[in-house]
C-alpha atoms as a PDB file:
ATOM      1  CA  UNK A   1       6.717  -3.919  15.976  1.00  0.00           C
ATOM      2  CA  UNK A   2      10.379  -3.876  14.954  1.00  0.00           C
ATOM      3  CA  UNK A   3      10.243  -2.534  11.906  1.00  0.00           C
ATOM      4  CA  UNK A   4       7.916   0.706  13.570  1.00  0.00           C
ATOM      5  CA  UNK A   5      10.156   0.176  16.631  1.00  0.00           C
ATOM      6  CA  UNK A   6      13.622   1.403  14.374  1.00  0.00           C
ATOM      7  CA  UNK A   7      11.710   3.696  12.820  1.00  0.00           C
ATOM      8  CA  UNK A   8      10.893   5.292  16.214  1.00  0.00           C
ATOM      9  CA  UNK A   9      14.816   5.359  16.670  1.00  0.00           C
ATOM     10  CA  UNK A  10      15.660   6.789  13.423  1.00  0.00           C
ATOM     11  CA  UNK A  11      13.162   9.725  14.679  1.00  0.00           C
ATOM     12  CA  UNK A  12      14.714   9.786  18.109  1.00  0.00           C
ATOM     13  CA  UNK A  13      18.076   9.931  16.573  1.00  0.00           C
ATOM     14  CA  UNK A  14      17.815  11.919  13.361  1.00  0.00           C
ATOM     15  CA  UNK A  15      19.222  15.509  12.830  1.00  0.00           C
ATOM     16  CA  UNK A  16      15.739  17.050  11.923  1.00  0.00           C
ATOM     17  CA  UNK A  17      14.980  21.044  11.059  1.00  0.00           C
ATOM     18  CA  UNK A  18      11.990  20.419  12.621  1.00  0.00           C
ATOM     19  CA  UNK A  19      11.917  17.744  14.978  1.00  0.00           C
ATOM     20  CA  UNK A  20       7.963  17.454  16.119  1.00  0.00           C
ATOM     21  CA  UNK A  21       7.009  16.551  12.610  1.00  0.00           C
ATOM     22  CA  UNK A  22       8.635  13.300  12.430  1.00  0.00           C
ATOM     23  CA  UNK A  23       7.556  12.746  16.339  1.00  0.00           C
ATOM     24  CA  UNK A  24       4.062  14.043  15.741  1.00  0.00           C
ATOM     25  CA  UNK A  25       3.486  11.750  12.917  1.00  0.00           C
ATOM     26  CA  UNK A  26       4.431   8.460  14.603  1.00  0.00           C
ATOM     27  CA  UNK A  27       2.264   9.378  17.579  1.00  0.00           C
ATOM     28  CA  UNK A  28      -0.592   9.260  14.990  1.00  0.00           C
ATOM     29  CA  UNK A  29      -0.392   6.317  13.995  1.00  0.00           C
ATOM     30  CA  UNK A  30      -0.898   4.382  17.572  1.00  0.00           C
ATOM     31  CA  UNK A  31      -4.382   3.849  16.996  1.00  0.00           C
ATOM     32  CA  UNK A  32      -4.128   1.964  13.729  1.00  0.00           C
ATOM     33  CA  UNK A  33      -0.815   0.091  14.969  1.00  0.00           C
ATOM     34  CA  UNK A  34      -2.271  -0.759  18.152  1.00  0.00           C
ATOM     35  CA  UNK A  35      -5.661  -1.923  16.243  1.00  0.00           C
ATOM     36  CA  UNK A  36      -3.452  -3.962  14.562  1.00  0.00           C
ATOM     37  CA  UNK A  37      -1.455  -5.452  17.295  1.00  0.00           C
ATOM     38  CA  UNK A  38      -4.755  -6.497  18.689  1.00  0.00           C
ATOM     39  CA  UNK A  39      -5.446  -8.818  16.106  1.00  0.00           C
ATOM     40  CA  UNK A  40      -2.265 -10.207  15.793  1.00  0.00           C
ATOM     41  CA  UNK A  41      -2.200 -11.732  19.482  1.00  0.00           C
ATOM     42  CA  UNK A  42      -6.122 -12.824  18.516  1.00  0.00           C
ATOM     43  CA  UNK A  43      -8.350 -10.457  20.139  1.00  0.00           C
ATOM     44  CA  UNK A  44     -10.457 -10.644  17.042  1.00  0.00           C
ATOM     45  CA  UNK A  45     -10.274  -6.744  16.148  1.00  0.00           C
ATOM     46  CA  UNK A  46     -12.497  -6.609  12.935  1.00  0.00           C
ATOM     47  CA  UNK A  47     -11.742  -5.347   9.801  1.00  0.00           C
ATOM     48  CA  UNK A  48     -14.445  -2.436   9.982  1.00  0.00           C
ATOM     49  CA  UNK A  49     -12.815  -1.864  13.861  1.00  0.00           C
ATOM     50  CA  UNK A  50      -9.354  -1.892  12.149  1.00  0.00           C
ATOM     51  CA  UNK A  51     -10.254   0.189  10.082  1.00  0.00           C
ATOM     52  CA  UNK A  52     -11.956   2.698  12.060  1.00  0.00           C
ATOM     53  CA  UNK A  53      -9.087   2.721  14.017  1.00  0.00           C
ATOM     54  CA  UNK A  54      -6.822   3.637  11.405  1.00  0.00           C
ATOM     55  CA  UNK A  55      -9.301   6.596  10.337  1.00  0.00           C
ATOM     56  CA  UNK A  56      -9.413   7.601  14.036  1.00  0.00           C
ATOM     57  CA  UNK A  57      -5.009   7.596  13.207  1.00  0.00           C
ATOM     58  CA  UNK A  58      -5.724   9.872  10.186  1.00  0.00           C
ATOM     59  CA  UNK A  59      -7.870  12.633  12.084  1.00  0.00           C
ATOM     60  CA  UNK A  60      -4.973  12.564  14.607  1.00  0.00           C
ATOM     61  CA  UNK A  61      -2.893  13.228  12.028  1.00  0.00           C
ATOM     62  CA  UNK A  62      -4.662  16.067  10.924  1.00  0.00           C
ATOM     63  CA  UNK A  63      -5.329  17.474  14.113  1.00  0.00           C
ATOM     64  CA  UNK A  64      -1.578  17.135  15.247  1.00  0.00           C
ATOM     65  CA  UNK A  65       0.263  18.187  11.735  1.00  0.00           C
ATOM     66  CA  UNK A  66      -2.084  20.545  10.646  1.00  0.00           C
ATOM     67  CA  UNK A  67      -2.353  19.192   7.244  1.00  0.00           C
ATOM     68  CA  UNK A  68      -4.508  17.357   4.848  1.00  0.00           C
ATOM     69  CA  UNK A  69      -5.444  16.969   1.173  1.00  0.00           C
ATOM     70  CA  UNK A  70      -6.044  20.262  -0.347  1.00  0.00           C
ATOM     71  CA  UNK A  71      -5.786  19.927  -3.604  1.00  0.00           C
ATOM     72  CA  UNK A  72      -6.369  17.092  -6.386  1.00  0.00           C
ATOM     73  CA  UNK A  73      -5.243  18.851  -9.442  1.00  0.00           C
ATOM     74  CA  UNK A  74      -8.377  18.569 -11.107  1.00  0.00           C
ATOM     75  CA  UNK A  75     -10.561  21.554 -11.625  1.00  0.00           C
ATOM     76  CA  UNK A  76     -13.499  20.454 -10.793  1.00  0.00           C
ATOM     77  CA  UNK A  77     -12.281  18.358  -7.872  1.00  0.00           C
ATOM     78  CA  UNK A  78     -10.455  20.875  -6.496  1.00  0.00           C
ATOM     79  CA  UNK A  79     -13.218  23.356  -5.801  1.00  0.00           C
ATOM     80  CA  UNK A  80     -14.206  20.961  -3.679  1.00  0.00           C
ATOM     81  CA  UNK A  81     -11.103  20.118  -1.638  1.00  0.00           C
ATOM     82  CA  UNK A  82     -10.765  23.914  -0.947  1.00  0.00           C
ATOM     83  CA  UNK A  83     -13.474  23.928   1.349  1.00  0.00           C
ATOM     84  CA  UNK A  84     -11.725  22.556   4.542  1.00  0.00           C
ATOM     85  CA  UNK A  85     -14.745  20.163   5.824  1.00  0.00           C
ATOM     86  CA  UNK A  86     -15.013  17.649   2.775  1.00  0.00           C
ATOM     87  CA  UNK A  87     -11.305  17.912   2.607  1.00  0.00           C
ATOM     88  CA  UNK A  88     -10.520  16.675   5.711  1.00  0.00           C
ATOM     89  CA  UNK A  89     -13.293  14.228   5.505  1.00  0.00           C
ATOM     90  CA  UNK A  90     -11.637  12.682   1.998  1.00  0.00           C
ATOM     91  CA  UNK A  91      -7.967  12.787   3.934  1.00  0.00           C
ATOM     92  CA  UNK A  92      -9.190  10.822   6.581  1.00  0.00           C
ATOM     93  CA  UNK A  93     -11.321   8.117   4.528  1.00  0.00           C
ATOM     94  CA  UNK A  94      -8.443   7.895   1.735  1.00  0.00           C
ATOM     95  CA  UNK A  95      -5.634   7.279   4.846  1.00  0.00           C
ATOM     96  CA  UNK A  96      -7.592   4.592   6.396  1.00  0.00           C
ATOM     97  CA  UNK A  97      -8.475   3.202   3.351  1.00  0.00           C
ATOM     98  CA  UNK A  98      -4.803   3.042   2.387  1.00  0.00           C
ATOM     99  CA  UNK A  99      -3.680   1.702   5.722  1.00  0.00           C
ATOM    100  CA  UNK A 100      -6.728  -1.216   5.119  1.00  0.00           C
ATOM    101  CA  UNK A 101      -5.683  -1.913   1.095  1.00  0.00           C
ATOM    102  CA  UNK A 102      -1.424  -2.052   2.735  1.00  0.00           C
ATOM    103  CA  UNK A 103      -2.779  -4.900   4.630  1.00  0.00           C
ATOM    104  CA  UNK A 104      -4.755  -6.827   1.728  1.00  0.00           C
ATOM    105  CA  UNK A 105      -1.665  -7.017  -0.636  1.00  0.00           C
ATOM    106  CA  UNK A 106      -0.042  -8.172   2.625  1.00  0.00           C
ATOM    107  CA  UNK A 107      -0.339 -12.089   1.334  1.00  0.00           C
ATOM    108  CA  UNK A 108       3.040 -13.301   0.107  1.00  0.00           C
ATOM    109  CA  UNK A 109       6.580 -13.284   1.497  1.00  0.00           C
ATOM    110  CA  UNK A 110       7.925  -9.868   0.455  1.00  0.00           C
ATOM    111  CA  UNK A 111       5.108  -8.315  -1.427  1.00  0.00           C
ATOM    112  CA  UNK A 112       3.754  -5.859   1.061  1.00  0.00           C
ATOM    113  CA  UNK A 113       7.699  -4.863   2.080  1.00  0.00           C
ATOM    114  CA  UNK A 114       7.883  -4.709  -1.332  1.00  0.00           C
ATOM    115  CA  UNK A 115       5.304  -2.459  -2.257  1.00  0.00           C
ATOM    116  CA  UNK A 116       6.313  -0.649   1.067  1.00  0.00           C
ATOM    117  CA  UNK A 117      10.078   0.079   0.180  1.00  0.00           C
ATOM    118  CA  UNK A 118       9.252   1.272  -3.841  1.00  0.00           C
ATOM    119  CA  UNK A 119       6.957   3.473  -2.563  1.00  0.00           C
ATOM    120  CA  UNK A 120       9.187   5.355   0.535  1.00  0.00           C
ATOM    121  CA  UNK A 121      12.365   5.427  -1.701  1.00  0.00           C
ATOM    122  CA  UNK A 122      10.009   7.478  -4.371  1.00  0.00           C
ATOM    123  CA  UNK A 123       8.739   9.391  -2.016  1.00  0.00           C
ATOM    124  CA  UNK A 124      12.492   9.550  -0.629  1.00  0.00           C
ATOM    125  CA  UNK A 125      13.741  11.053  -3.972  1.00  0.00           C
ATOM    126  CA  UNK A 126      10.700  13.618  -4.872  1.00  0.00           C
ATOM    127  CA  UNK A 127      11.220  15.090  -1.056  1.00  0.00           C
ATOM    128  CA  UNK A 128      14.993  14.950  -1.358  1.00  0.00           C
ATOM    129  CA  UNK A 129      14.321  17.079  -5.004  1.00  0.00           C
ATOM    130  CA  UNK A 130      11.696  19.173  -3.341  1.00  0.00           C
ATOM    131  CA  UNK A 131      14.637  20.107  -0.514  1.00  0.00           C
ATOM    132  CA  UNK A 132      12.273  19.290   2.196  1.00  0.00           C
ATOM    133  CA  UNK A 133      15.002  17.669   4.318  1.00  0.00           C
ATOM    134  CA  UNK A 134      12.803  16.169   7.154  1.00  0.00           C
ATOM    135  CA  UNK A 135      10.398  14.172   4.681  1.00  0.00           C
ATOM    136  CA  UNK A 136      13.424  12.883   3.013  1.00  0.00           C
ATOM    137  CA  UNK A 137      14.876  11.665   5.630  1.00  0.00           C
ATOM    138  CA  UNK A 138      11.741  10.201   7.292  1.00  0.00           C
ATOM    139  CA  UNK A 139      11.018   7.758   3.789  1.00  0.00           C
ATOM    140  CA  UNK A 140      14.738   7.125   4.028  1.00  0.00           C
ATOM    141  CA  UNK A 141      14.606   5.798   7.625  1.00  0.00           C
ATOM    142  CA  UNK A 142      11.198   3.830   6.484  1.00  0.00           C
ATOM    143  CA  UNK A 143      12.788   2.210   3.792  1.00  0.00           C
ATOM    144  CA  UNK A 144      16.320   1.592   5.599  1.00  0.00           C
ATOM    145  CA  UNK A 145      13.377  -0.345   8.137  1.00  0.00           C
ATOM    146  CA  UNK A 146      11.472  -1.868   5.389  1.00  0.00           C
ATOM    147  CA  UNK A 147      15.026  -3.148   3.891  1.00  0.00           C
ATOM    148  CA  UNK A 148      16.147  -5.532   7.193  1.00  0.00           C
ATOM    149  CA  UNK A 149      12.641  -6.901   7.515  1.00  0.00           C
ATOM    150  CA  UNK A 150      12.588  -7.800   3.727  1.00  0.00           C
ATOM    151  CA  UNK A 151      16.083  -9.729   4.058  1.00  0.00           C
ATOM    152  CA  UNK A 152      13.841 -11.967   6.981  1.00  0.00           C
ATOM    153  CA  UNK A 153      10.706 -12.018   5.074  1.00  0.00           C
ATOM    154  CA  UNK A 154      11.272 -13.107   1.924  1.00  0.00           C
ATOM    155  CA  UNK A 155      11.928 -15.892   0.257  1.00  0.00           C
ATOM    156  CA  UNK A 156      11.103 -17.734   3.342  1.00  0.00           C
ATOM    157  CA  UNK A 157       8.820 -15.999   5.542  1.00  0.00           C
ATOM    158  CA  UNK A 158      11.453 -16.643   8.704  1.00  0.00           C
ATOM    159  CA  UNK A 159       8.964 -13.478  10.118  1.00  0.00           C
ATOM    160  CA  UNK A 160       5.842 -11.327   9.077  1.00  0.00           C
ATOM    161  CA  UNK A 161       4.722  -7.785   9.538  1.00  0.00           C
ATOM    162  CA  UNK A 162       1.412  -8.564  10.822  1.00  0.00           C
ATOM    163  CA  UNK A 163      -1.819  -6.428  10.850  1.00  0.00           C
ATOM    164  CA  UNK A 164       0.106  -4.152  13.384  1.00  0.00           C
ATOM    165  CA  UNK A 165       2.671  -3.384  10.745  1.00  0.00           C
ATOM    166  CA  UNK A 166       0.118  -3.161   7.451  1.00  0.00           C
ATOM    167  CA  UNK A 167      -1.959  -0.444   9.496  1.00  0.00           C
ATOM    168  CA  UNK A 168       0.861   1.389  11.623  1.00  0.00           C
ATOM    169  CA  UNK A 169       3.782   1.605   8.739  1.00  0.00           C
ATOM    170  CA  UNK A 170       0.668   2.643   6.664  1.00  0.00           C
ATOM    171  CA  UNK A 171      -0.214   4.868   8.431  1.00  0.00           C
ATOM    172  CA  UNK A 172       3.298   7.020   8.359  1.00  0.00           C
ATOM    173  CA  UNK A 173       3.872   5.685   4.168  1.00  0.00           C
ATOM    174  CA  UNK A 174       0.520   7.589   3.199  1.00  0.00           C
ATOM    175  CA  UNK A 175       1.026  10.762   5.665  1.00  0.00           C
ATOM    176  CA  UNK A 176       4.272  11.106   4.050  1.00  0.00           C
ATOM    177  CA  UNK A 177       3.104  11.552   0.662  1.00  0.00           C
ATOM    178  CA  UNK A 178       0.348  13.559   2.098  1.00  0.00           C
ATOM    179  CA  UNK A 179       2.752  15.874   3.580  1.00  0.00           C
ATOM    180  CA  UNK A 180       4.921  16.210   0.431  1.00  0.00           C
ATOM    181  CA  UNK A 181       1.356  17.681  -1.042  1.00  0.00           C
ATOM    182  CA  UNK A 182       0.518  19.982   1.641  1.00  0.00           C
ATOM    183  CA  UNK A 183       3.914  21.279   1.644  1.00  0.00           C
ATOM    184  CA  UNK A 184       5.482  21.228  -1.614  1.00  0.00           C
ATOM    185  CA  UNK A 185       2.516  22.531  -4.198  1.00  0.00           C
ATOM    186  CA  UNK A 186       4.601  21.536  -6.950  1.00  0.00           C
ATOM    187  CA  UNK A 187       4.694  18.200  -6.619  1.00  0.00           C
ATOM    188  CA  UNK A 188       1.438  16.516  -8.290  1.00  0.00           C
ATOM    189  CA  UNK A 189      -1.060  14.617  -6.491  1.00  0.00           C
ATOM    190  CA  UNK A 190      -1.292  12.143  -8.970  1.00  0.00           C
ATOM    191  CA  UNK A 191       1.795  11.506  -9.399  1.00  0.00           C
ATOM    192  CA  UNK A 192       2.172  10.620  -5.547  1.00  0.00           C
ATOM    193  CA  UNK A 193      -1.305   8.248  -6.323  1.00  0.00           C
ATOM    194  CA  UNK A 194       1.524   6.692  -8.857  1.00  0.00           C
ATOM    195  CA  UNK A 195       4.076   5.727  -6.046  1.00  0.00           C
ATOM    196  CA  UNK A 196       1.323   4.738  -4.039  1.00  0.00           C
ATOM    197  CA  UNK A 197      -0.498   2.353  -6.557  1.00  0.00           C
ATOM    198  CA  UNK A 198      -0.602  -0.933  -5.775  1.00  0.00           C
ATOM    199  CA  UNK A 199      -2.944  -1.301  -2.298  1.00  0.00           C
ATOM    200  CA  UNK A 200      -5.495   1.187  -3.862  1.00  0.00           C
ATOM    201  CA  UNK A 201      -5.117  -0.949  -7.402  1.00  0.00           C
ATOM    202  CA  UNK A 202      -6.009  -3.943  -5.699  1.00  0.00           C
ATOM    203  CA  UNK A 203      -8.524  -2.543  -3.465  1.00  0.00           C
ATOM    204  CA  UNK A 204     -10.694  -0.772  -6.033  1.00  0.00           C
ATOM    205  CA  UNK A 205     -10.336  -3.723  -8.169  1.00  0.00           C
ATOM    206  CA  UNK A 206     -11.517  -6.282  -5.369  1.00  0.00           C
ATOM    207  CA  UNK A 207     -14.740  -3.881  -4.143  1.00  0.00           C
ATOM    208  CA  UNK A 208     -15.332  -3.606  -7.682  1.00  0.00           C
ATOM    209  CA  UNK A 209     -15.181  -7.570  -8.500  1.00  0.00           C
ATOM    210  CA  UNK A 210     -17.317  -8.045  -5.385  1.00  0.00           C
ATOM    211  CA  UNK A 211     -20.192  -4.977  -6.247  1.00  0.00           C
ATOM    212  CA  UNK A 212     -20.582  -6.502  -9.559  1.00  0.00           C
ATOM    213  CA  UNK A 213     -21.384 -10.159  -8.304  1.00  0.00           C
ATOM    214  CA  UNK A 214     -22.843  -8.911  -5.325  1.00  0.00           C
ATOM    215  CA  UNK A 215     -20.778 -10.381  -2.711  1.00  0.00           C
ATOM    216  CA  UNK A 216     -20.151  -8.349   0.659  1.00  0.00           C
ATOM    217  CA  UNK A 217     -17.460  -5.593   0.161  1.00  0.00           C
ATOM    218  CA  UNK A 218     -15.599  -6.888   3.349  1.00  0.00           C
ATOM    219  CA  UNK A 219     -16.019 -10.507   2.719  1.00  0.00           C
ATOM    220  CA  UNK A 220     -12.261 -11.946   2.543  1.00  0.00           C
ATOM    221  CA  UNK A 221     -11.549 -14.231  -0.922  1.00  0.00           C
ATOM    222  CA  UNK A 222      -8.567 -15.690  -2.838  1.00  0.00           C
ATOM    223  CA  UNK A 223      -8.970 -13.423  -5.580  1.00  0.00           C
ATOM    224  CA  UNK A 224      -6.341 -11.116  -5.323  1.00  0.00           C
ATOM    225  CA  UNK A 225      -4.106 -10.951  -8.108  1.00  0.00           C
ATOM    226  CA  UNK A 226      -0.679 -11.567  -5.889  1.00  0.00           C
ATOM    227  CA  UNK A 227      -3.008 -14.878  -4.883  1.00  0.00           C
ATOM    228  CA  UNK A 228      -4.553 -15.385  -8.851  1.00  0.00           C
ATOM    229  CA  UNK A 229      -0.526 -15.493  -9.689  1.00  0.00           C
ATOM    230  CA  UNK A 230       0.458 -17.852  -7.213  1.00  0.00           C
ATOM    231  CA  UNK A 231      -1.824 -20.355  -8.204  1.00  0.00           C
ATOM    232  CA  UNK A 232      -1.085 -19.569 -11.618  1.00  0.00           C
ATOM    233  CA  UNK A 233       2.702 -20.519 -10.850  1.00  0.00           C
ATOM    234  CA  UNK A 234       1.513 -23.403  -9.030  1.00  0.00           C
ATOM    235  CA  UNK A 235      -0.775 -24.236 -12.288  1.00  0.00           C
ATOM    236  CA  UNK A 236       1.136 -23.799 -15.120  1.00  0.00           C
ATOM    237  CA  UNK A 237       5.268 -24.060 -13.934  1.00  0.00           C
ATOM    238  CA  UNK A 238       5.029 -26.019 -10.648  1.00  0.00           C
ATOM    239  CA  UNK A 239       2.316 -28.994 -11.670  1.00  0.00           C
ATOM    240  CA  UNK A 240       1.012 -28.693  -7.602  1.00  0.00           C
ATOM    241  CA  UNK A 241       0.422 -27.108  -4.431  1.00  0.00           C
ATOM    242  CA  UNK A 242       4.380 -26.296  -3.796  1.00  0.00           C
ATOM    243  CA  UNK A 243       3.640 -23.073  -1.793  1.00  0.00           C
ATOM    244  CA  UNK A 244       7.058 -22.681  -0.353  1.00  0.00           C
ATOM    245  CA  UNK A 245       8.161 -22.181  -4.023  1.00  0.00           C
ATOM    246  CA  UNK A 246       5.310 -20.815  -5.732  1.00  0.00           C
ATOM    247  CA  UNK A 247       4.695 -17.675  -2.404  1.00  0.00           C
ATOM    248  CA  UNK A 248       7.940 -16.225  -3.242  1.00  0.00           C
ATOM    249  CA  UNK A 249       7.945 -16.603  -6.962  1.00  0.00           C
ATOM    250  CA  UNK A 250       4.630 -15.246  -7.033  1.00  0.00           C
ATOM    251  CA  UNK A 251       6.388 -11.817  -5.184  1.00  0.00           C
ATOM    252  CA  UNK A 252       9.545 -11.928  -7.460  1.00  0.00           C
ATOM    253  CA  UNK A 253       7.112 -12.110 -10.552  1.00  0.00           C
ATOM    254  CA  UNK A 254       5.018  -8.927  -8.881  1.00  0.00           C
ATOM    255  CA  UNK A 255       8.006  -6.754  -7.994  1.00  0.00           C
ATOM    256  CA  UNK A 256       8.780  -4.751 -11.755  1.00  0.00           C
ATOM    257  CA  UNK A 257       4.695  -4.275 -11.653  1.00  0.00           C
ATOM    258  CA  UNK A 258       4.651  -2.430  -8.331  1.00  0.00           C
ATOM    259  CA  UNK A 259       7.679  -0.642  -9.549  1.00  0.00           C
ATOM    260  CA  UNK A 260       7.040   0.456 -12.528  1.00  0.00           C
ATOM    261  CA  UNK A 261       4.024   3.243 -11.356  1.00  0.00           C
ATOM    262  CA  UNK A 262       6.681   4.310  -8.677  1.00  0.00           C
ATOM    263  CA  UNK A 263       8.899   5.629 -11.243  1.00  0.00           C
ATOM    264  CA  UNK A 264       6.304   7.140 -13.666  1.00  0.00           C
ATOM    265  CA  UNK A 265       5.520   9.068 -10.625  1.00  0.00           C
ATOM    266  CA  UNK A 266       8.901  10.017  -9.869  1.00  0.00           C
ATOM    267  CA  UNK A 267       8.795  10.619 -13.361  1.00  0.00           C
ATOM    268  CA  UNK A 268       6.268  12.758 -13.820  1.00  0.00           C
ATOM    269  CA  UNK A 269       6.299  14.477 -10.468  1.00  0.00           C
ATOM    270  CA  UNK A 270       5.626  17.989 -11.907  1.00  0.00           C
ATOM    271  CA  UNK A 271       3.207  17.065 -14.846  1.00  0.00           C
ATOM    272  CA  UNK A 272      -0.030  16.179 -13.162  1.00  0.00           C
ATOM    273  CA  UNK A 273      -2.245  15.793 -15.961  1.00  0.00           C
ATOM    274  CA  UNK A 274       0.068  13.192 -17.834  1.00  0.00           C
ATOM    275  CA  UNK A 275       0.391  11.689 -14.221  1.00  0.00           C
ATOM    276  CA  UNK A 276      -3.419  11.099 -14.595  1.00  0.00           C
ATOM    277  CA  UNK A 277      -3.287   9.460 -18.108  1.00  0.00           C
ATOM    278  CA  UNK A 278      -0.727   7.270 -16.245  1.00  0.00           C
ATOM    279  CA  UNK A 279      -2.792   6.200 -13.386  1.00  0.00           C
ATOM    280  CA  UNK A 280      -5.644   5.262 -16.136  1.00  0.00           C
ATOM    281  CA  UNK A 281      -2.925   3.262 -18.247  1.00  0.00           C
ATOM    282  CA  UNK A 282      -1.764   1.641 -15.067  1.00  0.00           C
ATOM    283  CA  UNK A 283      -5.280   1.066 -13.755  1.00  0.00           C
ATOM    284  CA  UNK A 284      -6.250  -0.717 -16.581  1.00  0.00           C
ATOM    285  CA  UNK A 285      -3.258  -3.225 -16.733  1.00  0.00           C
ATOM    286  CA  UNK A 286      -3.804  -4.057 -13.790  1.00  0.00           C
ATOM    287  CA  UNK A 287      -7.403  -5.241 -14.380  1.00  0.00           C
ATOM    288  CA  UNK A 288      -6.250  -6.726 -18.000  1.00  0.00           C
ATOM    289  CA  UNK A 289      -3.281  -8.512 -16.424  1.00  0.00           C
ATOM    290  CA  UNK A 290      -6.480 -10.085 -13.480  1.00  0.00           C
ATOM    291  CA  UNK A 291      -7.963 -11.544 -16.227  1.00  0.00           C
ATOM    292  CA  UNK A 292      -5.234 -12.668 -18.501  1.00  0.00           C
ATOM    293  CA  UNK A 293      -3.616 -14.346 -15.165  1.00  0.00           C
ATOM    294  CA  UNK A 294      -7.034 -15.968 -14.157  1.00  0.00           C
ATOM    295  CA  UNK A 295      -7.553 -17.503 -18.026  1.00  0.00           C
ATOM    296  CA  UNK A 296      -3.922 -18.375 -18.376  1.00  0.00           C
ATOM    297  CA  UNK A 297      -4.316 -20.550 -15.310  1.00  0.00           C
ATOM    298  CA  UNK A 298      -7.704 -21.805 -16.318  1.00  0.00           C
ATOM    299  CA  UNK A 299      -6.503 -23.345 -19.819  1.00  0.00           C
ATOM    300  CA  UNK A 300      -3.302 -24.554 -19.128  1.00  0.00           C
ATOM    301  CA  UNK A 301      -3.779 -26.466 -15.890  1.00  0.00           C
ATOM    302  CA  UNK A 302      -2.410 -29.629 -15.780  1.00  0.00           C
ATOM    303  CA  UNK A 303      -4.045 -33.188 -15.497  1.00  0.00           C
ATOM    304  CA  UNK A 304      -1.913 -34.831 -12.537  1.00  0.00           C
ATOM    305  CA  UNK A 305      -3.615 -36.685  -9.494  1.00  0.00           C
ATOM    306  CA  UNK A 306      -4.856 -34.327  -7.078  1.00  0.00           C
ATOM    307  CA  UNK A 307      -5.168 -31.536  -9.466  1.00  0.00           C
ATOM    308  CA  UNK A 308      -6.010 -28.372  -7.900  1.00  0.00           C
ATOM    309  CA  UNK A 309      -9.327 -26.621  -9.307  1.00  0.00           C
ATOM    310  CA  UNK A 310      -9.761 -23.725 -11.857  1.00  0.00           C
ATOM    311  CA  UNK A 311      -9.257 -20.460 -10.319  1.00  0.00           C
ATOM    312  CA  UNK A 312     -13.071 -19.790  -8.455  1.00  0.00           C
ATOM    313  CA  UNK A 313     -14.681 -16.877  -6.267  1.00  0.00           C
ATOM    314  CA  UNK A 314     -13.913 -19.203  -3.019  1.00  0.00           C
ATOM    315  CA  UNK A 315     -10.045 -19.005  -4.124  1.00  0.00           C
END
């Protein structure tokens, strides 16, 4: 609430050329943040409920900016996303998706401000080159946020952004990069897919994981790779359960991966169908680097009394 809370200032404050954008756009998101909030002080909002919610945020959105995904830079693809009824359909399920898959990677001190900050100060620097002054500013203000929270979340975890910040800050990270397509056609959508990698890396990957050994897609495991690399630390370089040392380690070891397909989208910002060989590449490191973690921490575990277990499903 703090973090959405300065943001909300920033917007109140701000010299904006349009000023009901930035205003417009946090009013959106009060469905998913409040969804959120909910669980935090245990009303036990589900994850399907939490997610609704933050699909009921994205129609908002669309309904209140007057934007959505129109284009995919793919031929095929984008025959489809002229029509306005599937396109507004995808916008909606691929913003509540995104505001779901923020709060998944949300499970170590610093990774989802992390993955958070990258992302706004690349979306920062395409608006800022686009001249589109009031989306600049808006990612600046979000990472500026994103920045004092990080200095009180990691390496200790003194405070956490809760389901209310995953779903609400979100919320306003995707419609920013949403905007930058709907008003700069320039800029390629793949390329913002790049600088907003990680939470649909890690989503795919874990509905994938669970389709193949036909576990339920919203059943919650340990088999994230932030978690996989954790235990790994704990495995190999700790030789136990030290999880004050091994959370934040695990994040400092994950930063230069969530960074790197921020800048090969700022990179390749106006080249969308190298931005698509990227997001393979990228795509499958990610999965490589899942199993290389998982069988690195499977054959070198060490034999010490109270030994934690091979990496499993239940972990």
């Amino acid at each position: 609430m703090a973090i959405f809370a300065g943001l909300a200032i920033g917007v109140a404050l701000g010299i904006w050329q349009d000023a009901a954008l930035s205003a417009l756009l946090m009013l959106s998101a009060l469905p998913a943040l409040l969804a959120g909030l909910f669980e935090d002080l245990g009303f036990c909002v589900s994850p399907l409920r939490r997610l609704a919610a933050a699909g009921v945020s994205a129609l908002l959105a669309v309904l209140m900016l007057g934007a959505w995904v129109a284009r995919a830079d793919l031929p095929g693809l984008d025959l489809v996303m002229g029509i306005i009824p599937p396109a507004v359909l995808l916008t909606v399920a691929l913003s509540g998706g995104f505001c779901h898959s923020t709060n998944l990677v949300d499970g170590m001190n610093g990774l989802a401000t992390t993955v958070i900050l990258s992302a706004a100060i690349g979306l920062m620097l395409l608006a800022h080159r686009a001249d589109d002054t009031d989306l600049a500013l808006l990612a600046g203000l979000l990472a500026a946020a994103m920045s004092g929270f990080l200095v009180l979340n990691w390496p200790f975890g003194t405070v956490f952004m809760g389901d209310a910040g995953s779903y609400g800050i979100g919320h306003v990270l995707i419609w920013i990069a949403i905007l930058l397509a709907w008003r700069v056609p320039d800029i390629a959508v793949p390329a913002l897919l790049l600088i907003l990698f990680w939470p649909f890396a890690d989503t795919f990957h874990s509905i994938t994981r669970r389709v193949l050994r036909r576990a339920p897609v919203f059943e919650p495991d340990r088999m994230h790779l932030h978690q996989k690399i954790r235990r790994c630390i704990e495995i190999v370089l700790l030789g136990g359960t030290r999880r004050k040392l091994s959370n934040p380690l695990a994040t400092l070891c994950l930063a230069p991966m969530v960074a790197m397909p921020v800048v090969a989208g700022v990179y390749l910002s106006h080249d969308s169908r190298a931005a698509w060989g990227a997001l393979v590449v990228f795509g499958l490191l990610f999965a490589v680097t899942n199993v290389l973690v998982t069988r690195l921490a499977c054959t070198r575990r060490r034999r010490y009394r109270g030994a934690p277990a091979p990496l499993t499903q239940a972990e």
